[in-house]
PDB file of N, CA and C in Angstrom:
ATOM      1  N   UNK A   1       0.824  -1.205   0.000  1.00  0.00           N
ATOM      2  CA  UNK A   1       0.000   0.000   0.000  1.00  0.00           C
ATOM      3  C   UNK A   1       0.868   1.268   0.000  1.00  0.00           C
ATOM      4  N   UNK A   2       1.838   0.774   0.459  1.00  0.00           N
ATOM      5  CA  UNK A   2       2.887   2.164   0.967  1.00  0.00           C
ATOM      6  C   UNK A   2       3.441   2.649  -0.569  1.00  0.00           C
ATOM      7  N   UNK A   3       4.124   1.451  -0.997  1.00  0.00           N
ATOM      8  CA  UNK A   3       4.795   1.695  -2.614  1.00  0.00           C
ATOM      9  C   UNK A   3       3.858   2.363  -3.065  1.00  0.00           C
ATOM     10  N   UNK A   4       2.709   1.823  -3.375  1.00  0.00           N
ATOM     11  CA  UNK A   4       1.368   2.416  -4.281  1.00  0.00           C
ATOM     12  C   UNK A   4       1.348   3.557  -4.434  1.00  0.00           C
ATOM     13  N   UNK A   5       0.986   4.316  -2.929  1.00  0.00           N
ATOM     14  CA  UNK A   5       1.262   5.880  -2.784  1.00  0.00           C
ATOM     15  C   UNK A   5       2.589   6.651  -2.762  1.00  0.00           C
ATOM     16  N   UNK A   6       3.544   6.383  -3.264  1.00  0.00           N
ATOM     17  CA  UNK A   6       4.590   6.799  -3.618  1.00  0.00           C
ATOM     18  C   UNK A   6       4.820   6.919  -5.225  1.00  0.00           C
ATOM     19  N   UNK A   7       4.204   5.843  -5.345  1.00  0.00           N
ATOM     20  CA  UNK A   7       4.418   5.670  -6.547  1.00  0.00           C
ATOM     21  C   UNK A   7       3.453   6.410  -7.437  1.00  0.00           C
ATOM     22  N   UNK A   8       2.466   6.379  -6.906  1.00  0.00           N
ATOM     23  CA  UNK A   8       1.346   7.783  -7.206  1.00  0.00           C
ATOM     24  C   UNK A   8       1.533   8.805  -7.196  1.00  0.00           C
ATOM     25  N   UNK A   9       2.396   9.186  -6.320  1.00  0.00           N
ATOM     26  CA  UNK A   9       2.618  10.957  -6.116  1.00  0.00           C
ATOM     27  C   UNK A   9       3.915  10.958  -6.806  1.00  0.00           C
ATOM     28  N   UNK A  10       4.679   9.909  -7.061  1.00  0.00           N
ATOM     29  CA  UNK A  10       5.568  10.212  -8.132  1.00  0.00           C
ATOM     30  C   UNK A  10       5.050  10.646  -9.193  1.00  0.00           C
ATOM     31  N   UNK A  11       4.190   9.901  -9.999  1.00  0.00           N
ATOM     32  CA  UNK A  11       3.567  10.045 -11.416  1.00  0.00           C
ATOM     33  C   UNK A  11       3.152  11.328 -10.924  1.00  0.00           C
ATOM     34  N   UNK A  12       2.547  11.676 -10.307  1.00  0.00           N
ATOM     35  CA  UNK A  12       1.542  12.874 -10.427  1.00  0.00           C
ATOM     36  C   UNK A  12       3.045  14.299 -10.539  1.00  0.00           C
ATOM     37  N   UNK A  13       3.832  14.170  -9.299  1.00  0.00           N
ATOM     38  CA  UNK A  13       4.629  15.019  -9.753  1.00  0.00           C
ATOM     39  C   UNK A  13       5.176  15.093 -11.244  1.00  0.00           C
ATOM     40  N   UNK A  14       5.610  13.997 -11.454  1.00  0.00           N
ATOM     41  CA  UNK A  14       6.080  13.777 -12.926  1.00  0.00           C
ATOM     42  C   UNK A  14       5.186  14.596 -14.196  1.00  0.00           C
ATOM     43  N   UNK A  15       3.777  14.189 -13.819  1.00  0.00           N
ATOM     44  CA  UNK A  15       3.143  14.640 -15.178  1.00  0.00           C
ATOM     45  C   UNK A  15       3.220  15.874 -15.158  1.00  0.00           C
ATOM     46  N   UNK A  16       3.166  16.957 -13.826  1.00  0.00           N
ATOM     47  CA  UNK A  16       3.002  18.254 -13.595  1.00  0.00           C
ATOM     48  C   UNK A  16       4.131  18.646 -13.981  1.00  0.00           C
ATOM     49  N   UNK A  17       5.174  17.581 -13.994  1.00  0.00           N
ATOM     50  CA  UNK A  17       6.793  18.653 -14.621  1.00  0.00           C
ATOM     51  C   UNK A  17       6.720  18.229 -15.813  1.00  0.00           C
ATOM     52  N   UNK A  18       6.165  17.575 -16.244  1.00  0.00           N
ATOM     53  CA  UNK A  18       6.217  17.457 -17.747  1.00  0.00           C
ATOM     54  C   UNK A  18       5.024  18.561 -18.437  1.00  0.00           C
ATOM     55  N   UNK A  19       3.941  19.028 -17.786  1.00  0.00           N
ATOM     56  CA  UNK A  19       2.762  19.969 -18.140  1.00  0.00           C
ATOM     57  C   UNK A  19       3.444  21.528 -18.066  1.00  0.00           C
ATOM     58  N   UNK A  20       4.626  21.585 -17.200  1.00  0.00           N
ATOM     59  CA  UNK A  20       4.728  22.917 -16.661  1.00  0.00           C
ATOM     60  C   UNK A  20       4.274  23.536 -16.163  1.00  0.00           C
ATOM     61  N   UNK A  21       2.851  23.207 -15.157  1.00  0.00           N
ATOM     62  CA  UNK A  21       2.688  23.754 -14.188  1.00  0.00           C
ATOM     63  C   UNK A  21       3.096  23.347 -12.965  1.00  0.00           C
ATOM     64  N   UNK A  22       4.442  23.114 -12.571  1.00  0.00           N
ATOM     65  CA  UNK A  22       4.443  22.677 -11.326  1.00  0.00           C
ATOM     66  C   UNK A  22       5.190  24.109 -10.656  1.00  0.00           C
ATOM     67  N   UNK A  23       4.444  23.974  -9.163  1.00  0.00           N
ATOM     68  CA  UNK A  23       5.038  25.550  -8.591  1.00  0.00           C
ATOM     69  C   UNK A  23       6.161  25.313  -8.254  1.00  0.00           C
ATOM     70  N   UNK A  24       6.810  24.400  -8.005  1.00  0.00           N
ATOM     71  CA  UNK A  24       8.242  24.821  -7.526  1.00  0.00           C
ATOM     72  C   UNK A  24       9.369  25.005  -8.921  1.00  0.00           C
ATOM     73  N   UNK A  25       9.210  25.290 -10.198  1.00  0.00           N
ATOM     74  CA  UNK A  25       9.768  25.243 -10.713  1.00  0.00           C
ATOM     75  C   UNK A  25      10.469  26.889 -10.617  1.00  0.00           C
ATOM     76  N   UNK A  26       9.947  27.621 -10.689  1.00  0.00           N
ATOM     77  CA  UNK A  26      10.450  28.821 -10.174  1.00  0.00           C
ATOM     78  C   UNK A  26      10.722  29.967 -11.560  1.00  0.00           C
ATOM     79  N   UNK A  27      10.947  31.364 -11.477  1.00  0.00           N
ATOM     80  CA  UNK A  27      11.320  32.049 -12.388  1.00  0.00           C
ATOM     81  C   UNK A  27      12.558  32.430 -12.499  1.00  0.00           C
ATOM     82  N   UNK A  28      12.924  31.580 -13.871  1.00  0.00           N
ATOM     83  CA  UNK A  28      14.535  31.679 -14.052  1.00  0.00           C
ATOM     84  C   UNK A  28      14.878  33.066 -14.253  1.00  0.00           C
ATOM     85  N   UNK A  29      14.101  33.607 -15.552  1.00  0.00           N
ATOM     86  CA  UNK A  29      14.980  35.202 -15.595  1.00  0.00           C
ATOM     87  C   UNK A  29      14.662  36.461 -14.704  1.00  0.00           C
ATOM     88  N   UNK A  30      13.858  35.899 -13.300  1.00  0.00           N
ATOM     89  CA  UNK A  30      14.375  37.108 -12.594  1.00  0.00           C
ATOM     90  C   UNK A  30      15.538  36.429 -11.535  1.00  0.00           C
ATOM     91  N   UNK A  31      15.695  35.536 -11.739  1.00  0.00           N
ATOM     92  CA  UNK A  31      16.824  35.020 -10.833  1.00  0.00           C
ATOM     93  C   UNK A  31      18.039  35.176 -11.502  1.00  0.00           C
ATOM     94  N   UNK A  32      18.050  35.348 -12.715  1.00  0.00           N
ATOM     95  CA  UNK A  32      18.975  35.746 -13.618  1.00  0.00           C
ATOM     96  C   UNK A  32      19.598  37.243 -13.609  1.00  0.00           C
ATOM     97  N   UNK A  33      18.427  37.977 -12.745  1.00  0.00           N
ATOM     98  CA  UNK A  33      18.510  39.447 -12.842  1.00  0.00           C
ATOM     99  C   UNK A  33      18.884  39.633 -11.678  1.00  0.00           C
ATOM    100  N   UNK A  34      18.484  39.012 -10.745  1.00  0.00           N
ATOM    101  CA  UNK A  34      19.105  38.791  -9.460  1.00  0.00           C
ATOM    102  C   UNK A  34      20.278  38.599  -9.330  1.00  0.00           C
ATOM    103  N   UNK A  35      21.148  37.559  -9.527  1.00  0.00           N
ATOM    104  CA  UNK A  35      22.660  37.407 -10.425  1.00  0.00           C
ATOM    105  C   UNK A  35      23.114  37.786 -10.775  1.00  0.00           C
ATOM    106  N   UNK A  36      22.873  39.085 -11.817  1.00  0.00           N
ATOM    107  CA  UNK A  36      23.269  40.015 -12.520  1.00  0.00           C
ATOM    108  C   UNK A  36      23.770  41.593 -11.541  1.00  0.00           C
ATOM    109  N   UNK A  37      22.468  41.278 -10.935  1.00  0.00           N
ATOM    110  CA  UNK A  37      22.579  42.839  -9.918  1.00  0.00           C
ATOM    111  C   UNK A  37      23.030  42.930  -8.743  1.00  0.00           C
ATOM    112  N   UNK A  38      23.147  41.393  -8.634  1.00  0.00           N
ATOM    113  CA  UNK A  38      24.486  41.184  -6.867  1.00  0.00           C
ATOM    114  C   UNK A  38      25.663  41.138  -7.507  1.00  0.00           C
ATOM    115  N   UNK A  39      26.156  40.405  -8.847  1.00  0.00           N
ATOM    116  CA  UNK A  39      27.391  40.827  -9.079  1.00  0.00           C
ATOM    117  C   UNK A  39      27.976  42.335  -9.499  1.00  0.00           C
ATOM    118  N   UNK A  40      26.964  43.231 -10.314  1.00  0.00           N
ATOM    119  CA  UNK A  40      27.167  44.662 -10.252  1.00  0.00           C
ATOM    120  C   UNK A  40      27.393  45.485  -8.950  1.00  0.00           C
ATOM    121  N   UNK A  41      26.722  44.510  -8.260  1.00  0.00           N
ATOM    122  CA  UNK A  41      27.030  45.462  -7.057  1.00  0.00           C
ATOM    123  C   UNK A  41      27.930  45.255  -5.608  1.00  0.00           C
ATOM    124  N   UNK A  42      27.993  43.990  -6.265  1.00  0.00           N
ATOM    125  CA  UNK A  42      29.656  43.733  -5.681  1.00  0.00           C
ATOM    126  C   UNK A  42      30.952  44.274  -6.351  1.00  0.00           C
ATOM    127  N   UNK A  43      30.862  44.186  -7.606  1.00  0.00           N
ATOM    128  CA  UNK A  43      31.978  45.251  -8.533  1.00  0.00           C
ATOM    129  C   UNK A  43      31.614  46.249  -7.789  1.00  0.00           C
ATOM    130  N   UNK A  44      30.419  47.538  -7.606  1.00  0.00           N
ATOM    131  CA  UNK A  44      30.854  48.276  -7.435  1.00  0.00           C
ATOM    132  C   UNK A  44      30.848  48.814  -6.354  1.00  0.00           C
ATOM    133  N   UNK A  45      30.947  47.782  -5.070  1.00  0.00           N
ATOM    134  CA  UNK A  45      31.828  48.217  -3.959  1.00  0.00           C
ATOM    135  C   UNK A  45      33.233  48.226  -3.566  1.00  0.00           C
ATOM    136  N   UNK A  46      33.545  46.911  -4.590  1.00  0.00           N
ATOM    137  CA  UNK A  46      35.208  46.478  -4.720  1.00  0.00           C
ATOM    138  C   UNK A  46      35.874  47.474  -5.286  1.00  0.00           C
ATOM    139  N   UNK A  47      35.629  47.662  -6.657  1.00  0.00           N
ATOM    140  CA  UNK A  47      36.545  48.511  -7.531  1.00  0.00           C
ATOM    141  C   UNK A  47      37.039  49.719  -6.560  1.00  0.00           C
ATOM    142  N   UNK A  48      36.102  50.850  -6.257  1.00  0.00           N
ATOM    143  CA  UNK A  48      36.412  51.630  -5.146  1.00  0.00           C
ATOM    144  C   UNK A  48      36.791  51.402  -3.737  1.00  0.00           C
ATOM    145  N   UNK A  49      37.163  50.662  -3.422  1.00  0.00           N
ATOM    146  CA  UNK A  49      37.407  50.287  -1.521  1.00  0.00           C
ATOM    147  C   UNK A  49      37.744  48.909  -2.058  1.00  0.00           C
ATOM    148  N   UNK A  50      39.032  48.661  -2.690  1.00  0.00           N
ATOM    149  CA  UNK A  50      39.530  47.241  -3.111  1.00  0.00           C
ATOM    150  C   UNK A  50      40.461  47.163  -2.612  1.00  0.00           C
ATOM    151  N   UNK A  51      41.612  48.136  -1.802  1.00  0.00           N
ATOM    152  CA  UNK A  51      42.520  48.492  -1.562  1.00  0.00           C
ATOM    153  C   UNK A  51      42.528  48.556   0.301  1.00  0.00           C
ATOM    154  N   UNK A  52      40.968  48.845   0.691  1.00  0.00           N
ATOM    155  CA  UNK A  52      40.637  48.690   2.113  1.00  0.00           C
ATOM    156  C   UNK A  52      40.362  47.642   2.465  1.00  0.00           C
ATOM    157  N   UNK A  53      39.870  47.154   1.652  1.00  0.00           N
ATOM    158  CA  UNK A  53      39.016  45.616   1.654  1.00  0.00           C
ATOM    159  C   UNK A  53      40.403  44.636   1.947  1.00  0.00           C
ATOM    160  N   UNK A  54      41.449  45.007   1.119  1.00  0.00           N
ATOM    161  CA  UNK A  54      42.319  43.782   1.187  1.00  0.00           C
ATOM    162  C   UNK A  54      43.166  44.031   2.561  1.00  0.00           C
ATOM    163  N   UNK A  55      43.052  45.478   3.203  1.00  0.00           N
ATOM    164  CA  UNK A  55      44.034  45.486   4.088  1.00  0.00           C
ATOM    165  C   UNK A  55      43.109  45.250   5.709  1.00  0.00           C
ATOM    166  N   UNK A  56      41.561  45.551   5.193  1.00  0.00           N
ATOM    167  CA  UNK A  56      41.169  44.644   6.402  1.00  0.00           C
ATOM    168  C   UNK A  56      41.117  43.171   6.439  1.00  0.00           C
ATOM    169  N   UNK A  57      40.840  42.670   5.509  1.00  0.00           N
ATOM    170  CA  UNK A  57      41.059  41.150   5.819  1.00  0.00           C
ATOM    171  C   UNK A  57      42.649  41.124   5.910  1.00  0.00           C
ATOM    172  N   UNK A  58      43.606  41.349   5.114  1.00  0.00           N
ATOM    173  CA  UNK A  58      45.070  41.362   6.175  1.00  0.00           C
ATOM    174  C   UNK A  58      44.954  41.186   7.465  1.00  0.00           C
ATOM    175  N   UNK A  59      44.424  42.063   7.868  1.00  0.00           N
ATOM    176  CA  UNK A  59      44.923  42.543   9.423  1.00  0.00           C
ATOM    177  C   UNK A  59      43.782  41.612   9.478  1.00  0.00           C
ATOM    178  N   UNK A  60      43.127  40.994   9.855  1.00  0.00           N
ATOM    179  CA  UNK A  60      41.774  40.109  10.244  1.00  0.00           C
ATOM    180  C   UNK A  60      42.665  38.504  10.251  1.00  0.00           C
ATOM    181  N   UNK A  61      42.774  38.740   9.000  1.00  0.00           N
ATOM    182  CA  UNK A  61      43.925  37.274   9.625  1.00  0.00           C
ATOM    183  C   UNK A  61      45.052  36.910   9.968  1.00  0.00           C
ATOM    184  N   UNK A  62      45.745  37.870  10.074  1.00  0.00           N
ATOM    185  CA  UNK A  62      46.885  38.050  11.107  1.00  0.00           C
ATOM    186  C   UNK A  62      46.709  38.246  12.516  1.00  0.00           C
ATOM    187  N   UNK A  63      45.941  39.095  12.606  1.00  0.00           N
ATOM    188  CA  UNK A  63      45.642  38.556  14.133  1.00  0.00           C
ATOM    189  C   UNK A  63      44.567  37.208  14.038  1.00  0.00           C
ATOM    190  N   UNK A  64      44.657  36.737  13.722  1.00  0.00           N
ATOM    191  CA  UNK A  64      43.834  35.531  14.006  1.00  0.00           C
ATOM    192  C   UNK A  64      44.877  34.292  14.110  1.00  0.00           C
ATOM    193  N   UNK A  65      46.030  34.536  13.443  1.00  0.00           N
ATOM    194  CA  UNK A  65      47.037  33.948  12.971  1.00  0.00           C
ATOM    195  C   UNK A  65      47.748  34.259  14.231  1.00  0.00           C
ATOM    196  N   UNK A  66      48.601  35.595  14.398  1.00  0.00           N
ATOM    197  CA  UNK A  66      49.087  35.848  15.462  1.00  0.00           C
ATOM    198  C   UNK A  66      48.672  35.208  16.723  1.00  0.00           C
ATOM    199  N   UNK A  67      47.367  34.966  17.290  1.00  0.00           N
ATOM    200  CA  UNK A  67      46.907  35.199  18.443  1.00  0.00           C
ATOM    201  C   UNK A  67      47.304  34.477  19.002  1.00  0.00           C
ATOM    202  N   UNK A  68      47.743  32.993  18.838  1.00  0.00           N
ATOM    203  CA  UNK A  68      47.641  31.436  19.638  1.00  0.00           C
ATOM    204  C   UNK A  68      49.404  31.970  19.614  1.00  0.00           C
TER     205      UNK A  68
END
């Protein structure tokens, strides 16, 4: 009985990903835009403060390094 219903809600998922309505499939091109606009905006905190950035993590792991 157990297989049965597994095996049921398999098919059923199945046909719904094969129909394209299944909800978890999700929207690729705003996740795409999403992707797009965290990496722009990681460039453009780096490019300007790339030079601070590297000398705080320096010092962040040197003393971490140092400490023991």
């Amino acid at each position: 009985m157990r297989a049965h219903a597994f095996l049921m809600a398999a098919l059923t998922a199945l046909t719904a990903r094969s129909r394209g309505d299944d909800p978890e499939r999700g929207d690729v091109p705003g996740w795409v835009m999403i992707t797009v606009m965290t990496a722009a905006l990681v460039l453009a905190i780096l490019v300007p403060f790339r030079a601070a950035i590297v000398d705080a993590v320096q010092n962040a792991l040197s003393s971490v390094t140092s400490a023991g």
